[in-house]
PDB file of N, CA and C in Angstrom:
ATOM      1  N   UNK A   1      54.277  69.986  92.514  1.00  0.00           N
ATOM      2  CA  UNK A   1      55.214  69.973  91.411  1.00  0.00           C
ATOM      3  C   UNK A   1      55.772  71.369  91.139  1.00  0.00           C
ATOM      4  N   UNK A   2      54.929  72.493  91.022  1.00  0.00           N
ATOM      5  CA  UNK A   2      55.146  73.561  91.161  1.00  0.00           C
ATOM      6  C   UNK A   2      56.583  74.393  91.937  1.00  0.00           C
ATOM      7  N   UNK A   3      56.304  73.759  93.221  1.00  0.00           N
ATOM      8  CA  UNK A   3      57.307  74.212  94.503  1.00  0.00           C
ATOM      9  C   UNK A   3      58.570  73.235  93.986  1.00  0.00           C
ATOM     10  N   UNK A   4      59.098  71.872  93.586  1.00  0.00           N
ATOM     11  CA  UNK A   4      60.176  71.518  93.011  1.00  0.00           C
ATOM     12  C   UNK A   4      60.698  72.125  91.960  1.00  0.00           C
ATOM     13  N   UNK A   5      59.793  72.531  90.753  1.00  0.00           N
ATOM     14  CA  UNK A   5      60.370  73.506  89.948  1.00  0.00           C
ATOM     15  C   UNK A   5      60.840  74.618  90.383  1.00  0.00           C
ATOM     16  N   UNK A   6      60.020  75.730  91.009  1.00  0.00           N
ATOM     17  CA  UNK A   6      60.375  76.492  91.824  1.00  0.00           C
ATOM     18  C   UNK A   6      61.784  76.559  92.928  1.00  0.00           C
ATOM     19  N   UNK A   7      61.864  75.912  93.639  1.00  0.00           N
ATOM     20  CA  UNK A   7      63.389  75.178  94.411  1.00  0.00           C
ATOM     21  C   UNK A   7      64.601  75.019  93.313  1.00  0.00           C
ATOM     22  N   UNK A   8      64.084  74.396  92.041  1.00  0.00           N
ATOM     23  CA  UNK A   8      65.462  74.121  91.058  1.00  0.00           C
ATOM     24  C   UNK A   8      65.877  75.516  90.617  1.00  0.00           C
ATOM     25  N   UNK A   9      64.774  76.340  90.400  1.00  0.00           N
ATOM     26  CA  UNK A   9      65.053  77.383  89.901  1.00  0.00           C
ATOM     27  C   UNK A   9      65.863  78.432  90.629  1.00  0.00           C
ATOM     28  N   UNK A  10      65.431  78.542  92.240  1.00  0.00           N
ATOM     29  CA  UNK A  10      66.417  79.368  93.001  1.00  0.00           C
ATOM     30  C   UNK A  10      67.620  78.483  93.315  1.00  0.00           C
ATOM     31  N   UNK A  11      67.824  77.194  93.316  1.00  0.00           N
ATOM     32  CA  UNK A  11      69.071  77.138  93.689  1.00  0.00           C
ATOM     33  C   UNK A  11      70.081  77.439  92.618  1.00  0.00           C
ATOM     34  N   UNK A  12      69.116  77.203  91.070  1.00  0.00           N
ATOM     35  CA  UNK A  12      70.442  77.173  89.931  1.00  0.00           C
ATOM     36  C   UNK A  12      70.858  78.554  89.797  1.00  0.00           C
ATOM     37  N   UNK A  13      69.777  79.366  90.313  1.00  0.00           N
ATOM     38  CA  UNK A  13      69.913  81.383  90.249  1.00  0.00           C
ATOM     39  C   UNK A  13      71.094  81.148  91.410  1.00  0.00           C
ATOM     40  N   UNK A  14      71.326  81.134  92.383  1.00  0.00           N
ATOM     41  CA  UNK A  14      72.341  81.161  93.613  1.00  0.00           C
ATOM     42  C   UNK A  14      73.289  80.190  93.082  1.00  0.00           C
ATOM     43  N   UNK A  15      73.067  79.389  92.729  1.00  0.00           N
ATOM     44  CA  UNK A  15      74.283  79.030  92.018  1.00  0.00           C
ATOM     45  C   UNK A  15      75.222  79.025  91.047  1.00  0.00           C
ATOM     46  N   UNK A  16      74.604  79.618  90.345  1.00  0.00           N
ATOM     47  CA  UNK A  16      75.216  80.553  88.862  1.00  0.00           C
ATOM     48  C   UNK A  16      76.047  81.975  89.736  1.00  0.00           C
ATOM     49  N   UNK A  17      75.160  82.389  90.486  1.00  0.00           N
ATOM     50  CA  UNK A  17      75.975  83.502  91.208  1.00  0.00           C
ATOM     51  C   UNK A  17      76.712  83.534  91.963  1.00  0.00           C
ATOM     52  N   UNK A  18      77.442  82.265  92.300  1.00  0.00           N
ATOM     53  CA  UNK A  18      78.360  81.534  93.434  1.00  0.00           C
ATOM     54  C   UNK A  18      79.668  81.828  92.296  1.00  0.00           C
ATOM     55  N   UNK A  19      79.336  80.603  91.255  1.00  0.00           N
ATOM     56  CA  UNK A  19      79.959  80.097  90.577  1.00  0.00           C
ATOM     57  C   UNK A  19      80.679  81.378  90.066  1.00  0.00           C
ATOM     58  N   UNK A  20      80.057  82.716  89.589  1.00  0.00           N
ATOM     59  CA  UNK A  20      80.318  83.399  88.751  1.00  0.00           C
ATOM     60  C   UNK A  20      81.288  84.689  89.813  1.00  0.00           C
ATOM     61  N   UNK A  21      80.752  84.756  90.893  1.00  0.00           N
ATOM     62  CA  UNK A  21      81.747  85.413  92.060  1.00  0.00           C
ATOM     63  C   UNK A  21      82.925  84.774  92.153  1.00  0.00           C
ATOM     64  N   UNK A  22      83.351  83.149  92.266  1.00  0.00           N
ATOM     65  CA  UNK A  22      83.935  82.560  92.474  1.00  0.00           C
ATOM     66  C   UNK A  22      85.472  82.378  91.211  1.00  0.00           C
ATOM     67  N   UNK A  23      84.727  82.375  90.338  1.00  0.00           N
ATOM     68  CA  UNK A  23      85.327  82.522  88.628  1.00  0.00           C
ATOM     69  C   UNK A  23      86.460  83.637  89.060  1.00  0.00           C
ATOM     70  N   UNK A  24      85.489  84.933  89.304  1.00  0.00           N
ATOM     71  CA  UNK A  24      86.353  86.268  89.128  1.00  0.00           C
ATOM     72  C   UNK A  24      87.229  86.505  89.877  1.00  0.00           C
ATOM     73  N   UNK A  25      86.848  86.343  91.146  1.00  0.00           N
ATOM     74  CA  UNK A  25      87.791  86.245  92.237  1.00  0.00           C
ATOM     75  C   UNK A  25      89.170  85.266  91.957  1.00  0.00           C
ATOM     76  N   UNK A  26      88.900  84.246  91.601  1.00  0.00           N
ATOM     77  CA  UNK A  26      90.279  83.157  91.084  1.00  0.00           C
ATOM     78  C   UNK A  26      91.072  83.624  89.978  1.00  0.00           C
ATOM     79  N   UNK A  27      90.038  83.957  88.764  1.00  0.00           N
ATOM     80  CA  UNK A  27      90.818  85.064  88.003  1.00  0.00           C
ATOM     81  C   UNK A  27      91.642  86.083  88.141  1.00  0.00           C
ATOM     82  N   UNK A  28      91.276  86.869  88.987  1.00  0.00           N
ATOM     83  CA  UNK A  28      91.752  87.747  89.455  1.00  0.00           C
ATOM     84  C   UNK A  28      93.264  87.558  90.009  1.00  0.00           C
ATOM     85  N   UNK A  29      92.847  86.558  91.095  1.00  0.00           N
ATOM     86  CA  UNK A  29      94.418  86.000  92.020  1.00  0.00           C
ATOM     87  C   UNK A  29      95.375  85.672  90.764  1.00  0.00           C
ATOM     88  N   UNK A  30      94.804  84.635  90.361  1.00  0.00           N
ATOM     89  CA  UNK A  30      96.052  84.660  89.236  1.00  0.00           C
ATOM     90  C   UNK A  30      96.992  85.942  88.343  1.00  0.00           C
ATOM     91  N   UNK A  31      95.625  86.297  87.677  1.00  0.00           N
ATOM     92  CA  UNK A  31      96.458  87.592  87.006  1.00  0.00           C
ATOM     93  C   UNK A  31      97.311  88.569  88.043  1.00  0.00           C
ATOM     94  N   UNK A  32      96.758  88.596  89.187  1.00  0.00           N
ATOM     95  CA  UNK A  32      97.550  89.404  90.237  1.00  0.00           C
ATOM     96  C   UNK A  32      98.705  88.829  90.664  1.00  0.00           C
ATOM     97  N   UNK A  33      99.053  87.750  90.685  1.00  0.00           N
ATOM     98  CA  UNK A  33      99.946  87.090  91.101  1.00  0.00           C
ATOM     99  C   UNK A  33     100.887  86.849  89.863  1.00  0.00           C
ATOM    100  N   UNK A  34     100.118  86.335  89.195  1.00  0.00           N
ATOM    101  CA  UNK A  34     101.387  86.578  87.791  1.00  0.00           C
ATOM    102  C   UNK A  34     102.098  87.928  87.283  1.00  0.00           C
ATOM    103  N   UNK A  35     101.631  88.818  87.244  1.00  0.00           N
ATOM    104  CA  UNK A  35     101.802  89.770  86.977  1.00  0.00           C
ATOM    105  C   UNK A  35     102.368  90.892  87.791  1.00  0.00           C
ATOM    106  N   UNK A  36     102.590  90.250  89.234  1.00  0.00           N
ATOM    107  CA  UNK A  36     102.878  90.919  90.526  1.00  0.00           C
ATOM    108  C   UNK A  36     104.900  91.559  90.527  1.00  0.00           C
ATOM    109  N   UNK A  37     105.047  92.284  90.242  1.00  0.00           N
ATOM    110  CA  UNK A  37     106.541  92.171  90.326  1.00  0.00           C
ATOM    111  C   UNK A  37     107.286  92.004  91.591  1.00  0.00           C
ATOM    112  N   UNK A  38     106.884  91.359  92.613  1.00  0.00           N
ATOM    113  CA  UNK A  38     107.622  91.092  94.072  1.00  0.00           C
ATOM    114  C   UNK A  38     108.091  89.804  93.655  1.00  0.00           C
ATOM    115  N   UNK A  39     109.278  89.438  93.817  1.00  0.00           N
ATOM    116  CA  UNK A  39     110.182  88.096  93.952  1.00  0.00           C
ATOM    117  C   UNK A  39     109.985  87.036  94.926  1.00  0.00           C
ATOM    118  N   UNK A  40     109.234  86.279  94.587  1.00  0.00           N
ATOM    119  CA  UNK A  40     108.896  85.045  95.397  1.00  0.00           C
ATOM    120  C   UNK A  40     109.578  84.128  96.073  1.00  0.00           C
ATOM    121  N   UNK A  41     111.134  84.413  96.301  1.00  0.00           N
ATOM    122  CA  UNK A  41     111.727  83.318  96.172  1.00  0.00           C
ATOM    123  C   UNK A  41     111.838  82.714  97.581  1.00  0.00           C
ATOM    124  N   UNK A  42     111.359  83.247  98.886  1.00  0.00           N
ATOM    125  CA  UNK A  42     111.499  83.051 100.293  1.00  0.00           C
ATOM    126  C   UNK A  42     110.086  82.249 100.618  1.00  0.00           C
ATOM    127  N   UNK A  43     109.166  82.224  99.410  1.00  0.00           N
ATOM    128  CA  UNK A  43     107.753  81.785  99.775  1.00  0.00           C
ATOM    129  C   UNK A  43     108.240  79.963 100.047  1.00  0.00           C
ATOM    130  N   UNK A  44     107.724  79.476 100.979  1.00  0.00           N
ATOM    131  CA  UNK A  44     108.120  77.940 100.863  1.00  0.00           C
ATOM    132  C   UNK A  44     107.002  77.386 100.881  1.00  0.00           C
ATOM    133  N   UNK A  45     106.158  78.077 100.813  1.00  0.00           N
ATOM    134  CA  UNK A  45     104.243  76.599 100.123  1.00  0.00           C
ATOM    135  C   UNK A  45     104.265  75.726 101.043  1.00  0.00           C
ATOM    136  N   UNK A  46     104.127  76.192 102.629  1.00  0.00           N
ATOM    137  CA  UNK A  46     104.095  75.164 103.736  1.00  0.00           C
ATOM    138  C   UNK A  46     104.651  73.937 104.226  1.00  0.00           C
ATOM    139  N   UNK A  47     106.018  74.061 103.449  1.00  0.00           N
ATOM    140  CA  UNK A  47     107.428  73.490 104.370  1.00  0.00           C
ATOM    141  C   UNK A  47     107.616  72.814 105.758  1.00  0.00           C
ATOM    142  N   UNK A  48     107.323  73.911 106.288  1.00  0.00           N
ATOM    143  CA  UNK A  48     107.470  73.469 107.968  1.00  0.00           C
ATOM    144  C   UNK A  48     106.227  72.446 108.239  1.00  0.00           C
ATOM    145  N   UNK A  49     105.122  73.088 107.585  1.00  0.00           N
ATOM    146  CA  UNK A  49     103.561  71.867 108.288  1.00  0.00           C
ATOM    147  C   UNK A  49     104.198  70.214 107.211  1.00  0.00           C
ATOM    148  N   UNK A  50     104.946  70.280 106.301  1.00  0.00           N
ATOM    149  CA  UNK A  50     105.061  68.878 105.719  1.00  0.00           C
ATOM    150  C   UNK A  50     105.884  68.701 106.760  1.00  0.00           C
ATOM    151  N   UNK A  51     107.177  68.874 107.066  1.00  0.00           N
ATOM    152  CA  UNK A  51     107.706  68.382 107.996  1.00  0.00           C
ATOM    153  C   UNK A  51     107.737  67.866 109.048  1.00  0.00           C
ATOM    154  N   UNK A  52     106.866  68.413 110.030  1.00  0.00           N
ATOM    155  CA  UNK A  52     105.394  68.327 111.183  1.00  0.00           C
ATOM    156  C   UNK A  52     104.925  67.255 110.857  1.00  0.00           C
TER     157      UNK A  52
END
């Protein structure tokens, strides 16, 4: 019983620290991207592969 408690406990530790790398990093993109002053307007969000 010990070793199942034990197991819940490291995966929820590695997983809190997934989660919490994961958070910042996405955060990040956004604010960088919003806030980016380069003009987007040539970006086409994978155009050619729908077409394909």
């Amino acid at each position: 019983m010990e070793g199942i408690i034990e197991l819940h406990n490291n995966i929820i530790f590695y997983l809190c620290i997934i989660l919490g790398l994961v958070s910042y990093i996405f955060f990040n993109v956004i604010t960088v991207y919003n806030n980016s002053k380069i003009a987007y307007k040539y970006m086409n969000h994978g155009q050619f592969i729908e077409i394909v």
